[in-house]
Protein backbone atom coordinates (compact mmCIF):
# COMPACT_ATOMS: atom_id res chain seq x y z
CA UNK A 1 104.68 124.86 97.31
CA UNK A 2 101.47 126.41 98.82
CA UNK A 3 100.39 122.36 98.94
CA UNK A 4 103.09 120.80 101.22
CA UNK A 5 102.06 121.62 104.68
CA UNK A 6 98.42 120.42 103.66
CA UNK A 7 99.90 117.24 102.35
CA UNK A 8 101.87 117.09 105.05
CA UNK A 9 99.27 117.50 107.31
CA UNK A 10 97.50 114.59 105.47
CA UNK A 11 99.79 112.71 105.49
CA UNK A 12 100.79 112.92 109.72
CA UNK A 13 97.18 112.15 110.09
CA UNK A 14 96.92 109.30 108.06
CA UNK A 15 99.88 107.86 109.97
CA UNK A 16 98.10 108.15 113.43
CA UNK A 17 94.47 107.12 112.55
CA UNK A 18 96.50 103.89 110.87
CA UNK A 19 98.18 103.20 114.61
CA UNK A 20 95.37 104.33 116.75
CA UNK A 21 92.75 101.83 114.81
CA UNK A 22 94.92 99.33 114.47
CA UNK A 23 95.92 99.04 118.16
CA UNK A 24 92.40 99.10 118.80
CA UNK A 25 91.47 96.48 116.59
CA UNK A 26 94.36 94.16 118.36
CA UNK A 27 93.41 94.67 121.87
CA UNK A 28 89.66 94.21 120.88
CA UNK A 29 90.39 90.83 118.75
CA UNK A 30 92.89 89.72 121.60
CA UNK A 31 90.10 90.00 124.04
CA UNK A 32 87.65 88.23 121.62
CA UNK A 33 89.93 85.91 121.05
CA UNK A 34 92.22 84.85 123.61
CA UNK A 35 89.15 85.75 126.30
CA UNK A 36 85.97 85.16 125.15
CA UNK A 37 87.34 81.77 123.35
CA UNK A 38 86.13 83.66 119.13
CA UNK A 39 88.62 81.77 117.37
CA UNK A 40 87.42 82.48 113.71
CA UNK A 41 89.87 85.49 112.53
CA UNK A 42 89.35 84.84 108.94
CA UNK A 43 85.78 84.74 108.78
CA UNK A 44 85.65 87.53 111.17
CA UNK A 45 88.09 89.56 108.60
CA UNK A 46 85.00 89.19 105.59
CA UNK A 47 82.70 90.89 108.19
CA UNK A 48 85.13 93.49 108.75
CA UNK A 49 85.58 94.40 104.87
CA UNK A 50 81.55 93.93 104.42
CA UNK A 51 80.81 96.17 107.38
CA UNK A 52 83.41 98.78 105.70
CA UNK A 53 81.68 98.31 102.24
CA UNK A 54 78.23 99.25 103.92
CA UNK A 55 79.92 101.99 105.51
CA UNK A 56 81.19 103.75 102.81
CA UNK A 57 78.21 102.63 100.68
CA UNK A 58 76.03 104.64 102.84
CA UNK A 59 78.86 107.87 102.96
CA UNK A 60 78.31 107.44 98.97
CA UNK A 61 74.44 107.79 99.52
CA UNK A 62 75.15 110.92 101.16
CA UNK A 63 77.45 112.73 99.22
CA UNK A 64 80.37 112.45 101.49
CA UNK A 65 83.01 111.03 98.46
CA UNK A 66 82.62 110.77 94.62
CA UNK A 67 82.79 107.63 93.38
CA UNK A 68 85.42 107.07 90.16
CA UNK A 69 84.67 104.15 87.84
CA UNK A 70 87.83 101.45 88.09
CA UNK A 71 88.74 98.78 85.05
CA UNK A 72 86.62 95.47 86.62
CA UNK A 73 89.37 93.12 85.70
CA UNK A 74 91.85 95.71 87.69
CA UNK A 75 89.22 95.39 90.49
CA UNK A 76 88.49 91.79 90.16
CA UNK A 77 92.24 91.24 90.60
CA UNK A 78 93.62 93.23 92.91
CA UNK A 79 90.39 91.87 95.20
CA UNK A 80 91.40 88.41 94.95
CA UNK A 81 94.90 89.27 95.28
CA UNK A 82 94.42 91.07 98.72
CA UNK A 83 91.42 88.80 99.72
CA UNK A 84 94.16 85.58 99.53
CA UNK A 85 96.60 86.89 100.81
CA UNK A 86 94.53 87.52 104.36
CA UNK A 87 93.62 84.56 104.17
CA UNK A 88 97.43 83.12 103.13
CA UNK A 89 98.68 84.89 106.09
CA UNK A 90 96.02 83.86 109.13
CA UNK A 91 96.95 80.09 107.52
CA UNK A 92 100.51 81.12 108.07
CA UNK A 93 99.94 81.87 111.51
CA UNK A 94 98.37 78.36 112.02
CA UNK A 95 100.81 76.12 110.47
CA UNK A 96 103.95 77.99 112.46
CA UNK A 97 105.34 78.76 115.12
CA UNK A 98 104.47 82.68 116.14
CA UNK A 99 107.97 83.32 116.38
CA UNK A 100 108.22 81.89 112.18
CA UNK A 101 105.42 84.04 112.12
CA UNK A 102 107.05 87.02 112.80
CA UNK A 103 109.69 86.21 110.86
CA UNK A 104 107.29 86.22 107.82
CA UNK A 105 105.85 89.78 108.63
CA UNK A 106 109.46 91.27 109.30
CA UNK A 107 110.47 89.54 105.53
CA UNK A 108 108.08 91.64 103.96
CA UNK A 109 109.74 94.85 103.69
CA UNK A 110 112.91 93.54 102.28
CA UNK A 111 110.97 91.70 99.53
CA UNK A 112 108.87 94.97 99.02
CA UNK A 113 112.36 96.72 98.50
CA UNK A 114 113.66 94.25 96.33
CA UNK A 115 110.54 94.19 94.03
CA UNK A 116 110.12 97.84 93.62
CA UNK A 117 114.28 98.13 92.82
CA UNK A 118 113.55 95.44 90.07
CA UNK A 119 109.91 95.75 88.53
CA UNK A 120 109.34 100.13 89.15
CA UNK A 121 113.06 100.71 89.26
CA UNK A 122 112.27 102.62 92.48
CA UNK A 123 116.55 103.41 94.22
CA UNK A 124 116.46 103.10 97.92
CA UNK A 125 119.63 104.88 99.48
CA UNK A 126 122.56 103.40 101.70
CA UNK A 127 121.05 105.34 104.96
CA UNK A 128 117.74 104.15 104.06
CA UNK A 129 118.33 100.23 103.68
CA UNK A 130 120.53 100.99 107.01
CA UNK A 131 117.83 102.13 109.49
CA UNK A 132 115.34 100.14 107.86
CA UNK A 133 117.85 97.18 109.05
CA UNK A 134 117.83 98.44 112.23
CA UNK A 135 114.01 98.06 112.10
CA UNK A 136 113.90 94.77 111.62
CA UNK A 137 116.64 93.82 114.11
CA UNK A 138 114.58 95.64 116.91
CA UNK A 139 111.49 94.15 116.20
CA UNK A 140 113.05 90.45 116.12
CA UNK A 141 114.92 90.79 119.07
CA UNK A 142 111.65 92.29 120.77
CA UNK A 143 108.85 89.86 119.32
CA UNK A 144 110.53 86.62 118.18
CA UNK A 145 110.78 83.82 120.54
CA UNK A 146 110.70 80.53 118.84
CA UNK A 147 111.88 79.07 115.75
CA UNK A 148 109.97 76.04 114.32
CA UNK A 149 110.28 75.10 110.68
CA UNK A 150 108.14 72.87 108.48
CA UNK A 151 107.65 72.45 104.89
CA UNK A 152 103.96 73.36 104.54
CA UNK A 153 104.11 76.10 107.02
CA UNK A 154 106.82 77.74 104.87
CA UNK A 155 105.52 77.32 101.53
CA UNK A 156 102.20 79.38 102.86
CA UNK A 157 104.42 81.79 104.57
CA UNK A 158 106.37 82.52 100.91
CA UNK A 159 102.72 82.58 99.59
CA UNK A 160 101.96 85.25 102.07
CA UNK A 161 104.58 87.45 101.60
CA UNK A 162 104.33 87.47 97.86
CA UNK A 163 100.68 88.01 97.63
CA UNK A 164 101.22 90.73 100.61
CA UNK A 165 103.79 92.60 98.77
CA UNK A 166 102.39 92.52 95.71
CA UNK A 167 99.13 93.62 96.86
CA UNK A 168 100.41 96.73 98.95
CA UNK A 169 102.48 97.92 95.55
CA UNK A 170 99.47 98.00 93.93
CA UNK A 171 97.37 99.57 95.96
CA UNK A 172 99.95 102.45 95.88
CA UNK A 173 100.27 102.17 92.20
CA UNK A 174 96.71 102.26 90.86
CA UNK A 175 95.53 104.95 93.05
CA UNK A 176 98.62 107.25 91.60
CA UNK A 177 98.57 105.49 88.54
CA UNK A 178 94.41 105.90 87.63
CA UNK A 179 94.24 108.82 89.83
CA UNK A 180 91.76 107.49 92.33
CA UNK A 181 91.60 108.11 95.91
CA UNK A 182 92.06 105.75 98.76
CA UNK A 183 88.33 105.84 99.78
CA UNK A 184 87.54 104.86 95.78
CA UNK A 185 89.84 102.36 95.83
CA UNK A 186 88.64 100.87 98.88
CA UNK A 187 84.80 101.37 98.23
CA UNK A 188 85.14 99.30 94.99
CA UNK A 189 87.74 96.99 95.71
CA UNK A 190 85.76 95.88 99.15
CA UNK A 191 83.27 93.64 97.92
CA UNK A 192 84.95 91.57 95.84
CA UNK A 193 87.87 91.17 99.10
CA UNK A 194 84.88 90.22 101.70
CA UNK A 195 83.75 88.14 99.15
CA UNK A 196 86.67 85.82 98.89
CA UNK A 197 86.95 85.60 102.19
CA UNK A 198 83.30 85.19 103.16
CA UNK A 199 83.13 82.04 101.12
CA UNK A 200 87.34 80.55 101.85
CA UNK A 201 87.00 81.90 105.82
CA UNK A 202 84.46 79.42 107.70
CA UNK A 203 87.02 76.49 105.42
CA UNK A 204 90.28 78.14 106.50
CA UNK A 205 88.70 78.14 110.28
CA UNK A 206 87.90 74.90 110.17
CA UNK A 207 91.07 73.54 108.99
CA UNK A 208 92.89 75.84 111.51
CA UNK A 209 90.49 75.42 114.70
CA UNK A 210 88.87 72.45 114.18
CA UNK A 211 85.49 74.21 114.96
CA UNK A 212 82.63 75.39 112.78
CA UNK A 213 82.37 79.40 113.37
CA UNK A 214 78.36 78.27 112.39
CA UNK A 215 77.76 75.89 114.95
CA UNK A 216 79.48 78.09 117.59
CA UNK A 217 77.10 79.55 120.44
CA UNK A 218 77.61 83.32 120.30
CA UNK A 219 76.75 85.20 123.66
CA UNK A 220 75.69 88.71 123.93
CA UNK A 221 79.19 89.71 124.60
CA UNK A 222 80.64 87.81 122.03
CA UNK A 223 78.17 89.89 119.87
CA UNK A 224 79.23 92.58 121.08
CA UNK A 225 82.94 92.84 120.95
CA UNK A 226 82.52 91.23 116.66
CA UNK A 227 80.61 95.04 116.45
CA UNK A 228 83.27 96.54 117.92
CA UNK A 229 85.95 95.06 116.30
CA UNK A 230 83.72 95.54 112.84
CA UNK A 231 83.28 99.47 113.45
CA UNK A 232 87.27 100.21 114.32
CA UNK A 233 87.74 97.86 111.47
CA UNK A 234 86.11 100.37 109.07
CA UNK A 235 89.22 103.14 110.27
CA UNK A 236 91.87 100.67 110.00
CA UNK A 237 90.76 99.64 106.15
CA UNK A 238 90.61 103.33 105.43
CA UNK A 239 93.57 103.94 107.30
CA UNK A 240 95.63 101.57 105.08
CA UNK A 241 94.61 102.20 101.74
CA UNK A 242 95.34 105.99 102.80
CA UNK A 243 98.89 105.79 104.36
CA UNK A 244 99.82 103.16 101.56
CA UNK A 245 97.94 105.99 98.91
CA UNK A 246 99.69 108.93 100.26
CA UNK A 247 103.28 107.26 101.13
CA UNK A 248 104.55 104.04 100.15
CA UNK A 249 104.35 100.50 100.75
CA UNK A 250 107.10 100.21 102.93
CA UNK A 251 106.20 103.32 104.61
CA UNK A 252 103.05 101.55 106.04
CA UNK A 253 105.20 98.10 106.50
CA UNK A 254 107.45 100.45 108.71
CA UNK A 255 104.40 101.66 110.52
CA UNK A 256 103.15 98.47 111.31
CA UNK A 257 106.21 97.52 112.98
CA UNK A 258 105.92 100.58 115.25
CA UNK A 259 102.01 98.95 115.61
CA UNK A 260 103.60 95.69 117.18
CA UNK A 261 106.03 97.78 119.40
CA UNK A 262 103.22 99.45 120.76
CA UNK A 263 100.95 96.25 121.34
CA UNK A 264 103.81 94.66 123.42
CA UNK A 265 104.25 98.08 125.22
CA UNK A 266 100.12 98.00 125.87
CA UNK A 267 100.30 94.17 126.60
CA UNK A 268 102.62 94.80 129.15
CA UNK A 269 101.03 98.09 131.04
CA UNK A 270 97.50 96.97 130.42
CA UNK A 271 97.04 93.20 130.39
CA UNK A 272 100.23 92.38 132.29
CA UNK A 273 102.06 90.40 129.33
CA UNK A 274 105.11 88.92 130.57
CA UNK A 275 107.86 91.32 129.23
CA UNK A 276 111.89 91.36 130.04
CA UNK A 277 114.74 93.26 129.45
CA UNK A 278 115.20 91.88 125.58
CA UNK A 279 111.47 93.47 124.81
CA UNK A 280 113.00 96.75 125.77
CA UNK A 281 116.50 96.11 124.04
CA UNK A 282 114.86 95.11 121.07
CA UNK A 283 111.53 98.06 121.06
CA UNK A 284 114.38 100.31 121.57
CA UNK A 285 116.59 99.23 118.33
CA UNK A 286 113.61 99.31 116.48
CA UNK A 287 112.66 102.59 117.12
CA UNK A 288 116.11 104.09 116.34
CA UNK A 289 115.57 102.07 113.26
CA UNK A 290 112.01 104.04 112.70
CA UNK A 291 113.27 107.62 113.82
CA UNK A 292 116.16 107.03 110.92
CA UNK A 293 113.75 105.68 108.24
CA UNK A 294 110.95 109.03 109.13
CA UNK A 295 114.75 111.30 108.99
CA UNK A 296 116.41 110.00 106.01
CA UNK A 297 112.92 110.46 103.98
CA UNK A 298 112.20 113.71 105.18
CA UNK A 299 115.65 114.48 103.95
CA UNK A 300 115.92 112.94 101.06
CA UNK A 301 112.22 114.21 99.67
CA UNK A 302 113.24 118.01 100.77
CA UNK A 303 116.72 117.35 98.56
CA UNK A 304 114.57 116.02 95.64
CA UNK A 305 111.61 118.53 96.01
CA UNK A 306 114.98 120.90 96.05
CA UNK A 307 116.78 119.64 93.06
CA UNK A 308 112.77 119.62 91.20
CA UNK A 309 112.31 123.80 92.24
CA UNK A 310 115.95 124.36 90.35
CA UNK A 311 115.13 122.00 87.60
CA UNK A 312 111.70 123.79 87.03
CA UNK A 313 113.01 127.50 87.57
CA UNK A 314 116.45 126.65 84.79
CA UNK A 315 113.57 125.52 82.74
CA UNK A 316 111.59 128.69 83.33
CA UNK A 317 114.62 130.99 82.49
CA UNK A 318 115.47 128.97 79.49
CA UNK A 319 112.02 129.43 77.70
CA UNK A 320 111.65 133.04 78.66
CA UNK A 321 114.94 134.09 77.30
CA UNK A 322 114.47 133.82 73.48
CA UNK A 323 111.19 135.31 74.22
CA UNK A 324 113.12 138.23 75.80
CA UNK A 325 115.49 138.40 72.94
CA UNK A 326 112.72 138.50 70.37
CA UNK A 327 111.05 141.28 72.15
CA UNK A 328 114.40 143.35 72.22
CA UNK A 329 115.18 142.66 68.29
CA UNK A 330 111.09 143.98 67.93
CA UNK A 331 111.76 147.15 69.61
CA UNK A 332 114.91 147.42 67.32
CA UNK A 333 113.36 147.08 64.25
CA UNK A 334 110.25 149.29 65.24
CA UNK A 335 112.70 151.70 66.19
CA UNK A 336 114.49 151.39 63.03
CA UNK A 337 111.46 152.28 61.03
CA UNK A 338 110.50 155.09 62.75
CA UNK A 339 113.92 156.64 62.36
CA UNK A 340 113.00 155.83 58.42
């Protein structure tokens, strides 16, 4: 018991460095970007995991975190897993509409519900599946414009989703399932990410932009804003293996939808985005839909933290009893003798 608040703690604070860097990272990359005319956000993505590598290789140097050896074929595969899938969903992006787009990233925490029901046997409640709902409706009223199918540009966006879900599921299950922390994980995991993506990213670019991210003429600003976005990428890398570590993967899928909200809210107040009364409608719904979600967990994790105390103290009481009784029939029969 002495534990909760601390994890609790953790666990608050994990949630706001995860939408603090990630914000950050979006109104950085939208000013590289959209601005400053950077179009490469694949290739820029391996510089972001490399830059975190040499981050936390140095924090290693200096004591900061203990490394913890991981299985290289786990490694190997859950790098190239998370590495495509980046990659899978920036090619998404480029072969759809954004408002298909969007429809890919909402589809992800239904398909993360429906694999965790069927492969870890994981029960999510009425009130749960309700509000998380409710999510989803908010943030498609509030983000989703257009609708424009195509063959290719679904088959990547299935691709995505898959590879995304499957990825976040295991990054919760092998740091609770090998006992590893999220900063292990991540430290190890890194280089094998930024290398898939260092070698697919300038290809993916290409294909996407029509422009080779080695031929283009970087300015000191330019230079300066890919540092930038490399150094807040470092917290939002962290960030993500933590909150996925110390909650779940729909957890952070819910949190990333309250990450959108609040980069339409910023767009609006900061860069002027055009923004109307269905933005509101829609941020609105889904944050009813998030306020639910953060209740009904609370809730139900207090009931089964609850039901675990009683379980454990019946337990208790069950194996002390027998001893009690033994120590009463001792006392009996020493008693007995001594009367002898």
């Amino acid at each position: 018991m002495g534990e909760t608040p601390c994890f609790q703690l953790g666990v608050i604070g994990a949630l706001f460095l995860s939408v603090a860097s990630s914000v950050s990272i979006v109104i950085c990359n939208k000013a590289l970007m959209s601005n400053l005319g950077f179009p490469f956000a694949t290739t820029l993505t391996s510089w972001h995991l490399m830059v975190t590598f040499c981050t936390l290789h140095v924090a290693h140097r200096f004591n900061l975190f203990e490394n913890k050896s991981i299985d290289l074929k786990t490694l190997t595969l859950f790098g190239i897993l998370n590495g495509v899938s980046i990659g899978l969903l920036n090619l998404s992006l480029g072969f759809n509409s954004v408002g298909f787009y969007q429809m890919t990233k909402l589809a992800i925490i239904p398909f993360t519900v429906l694999l965790e029901t069927i492969f870890l046997k994981k029960q999510f409640s009425q009130k749960i599946k309700l509000s998380l709902f409710l999510l989803l409706v908010g943030v498609g009223i509030a983000s989703i414009t257009d609708l424009q199918l195509n063959l290719l540009g679904s088959i990547l966006s299935l691709l995505a989703i898959a590879t995304t879900c499957v990825g976040q599921i295991l990054t919760n299950t092998i740091q609770k399932g090998l006992n590893v922390s999220s900063t292990q994980l991540l430290y190890q995991s890194c280089p094998f990410q930024a290398a898939i993506l260092f070698v697919s990213g300038p290809l993916v670019d290409q294909c996407l932009t029509k422009q080779n991210v080695f031929g283009y003429k970087y300015s000191p600003v330019v230079l300066a804003f890919i540092v930038l976005s490399c150094l807040i990428a470092v917290s939002v890398n962290f960030s993500t293996f933590l909150v996925i570590g110390k909650t779940s993967p729909v957890t952070y899928q819910v949190l990333g939808h309250l990450k959108t909200c609040l980069v339409l809210a910023f767009g609006y107040t900061l860069l002027h985005d055009p923004f109307t009364s269905r933005n509101i409608v829609g941020i609105l719904i889904a944050i009813l839909g998030m306020g639910l979600y953060s209740y009904f967990c609370t809730y139900e994790n207090k009931k089964k933290q609850s039901i675990d105390l009683m379980t454990g103290s019946q337990v208790k009481e069950k194996d002390t009893t027998p001893l009690l009784d033994k120590d009463i029939a001792e006392v009996k029969r020493s008693t007995k003798d001594s009367l002898v």
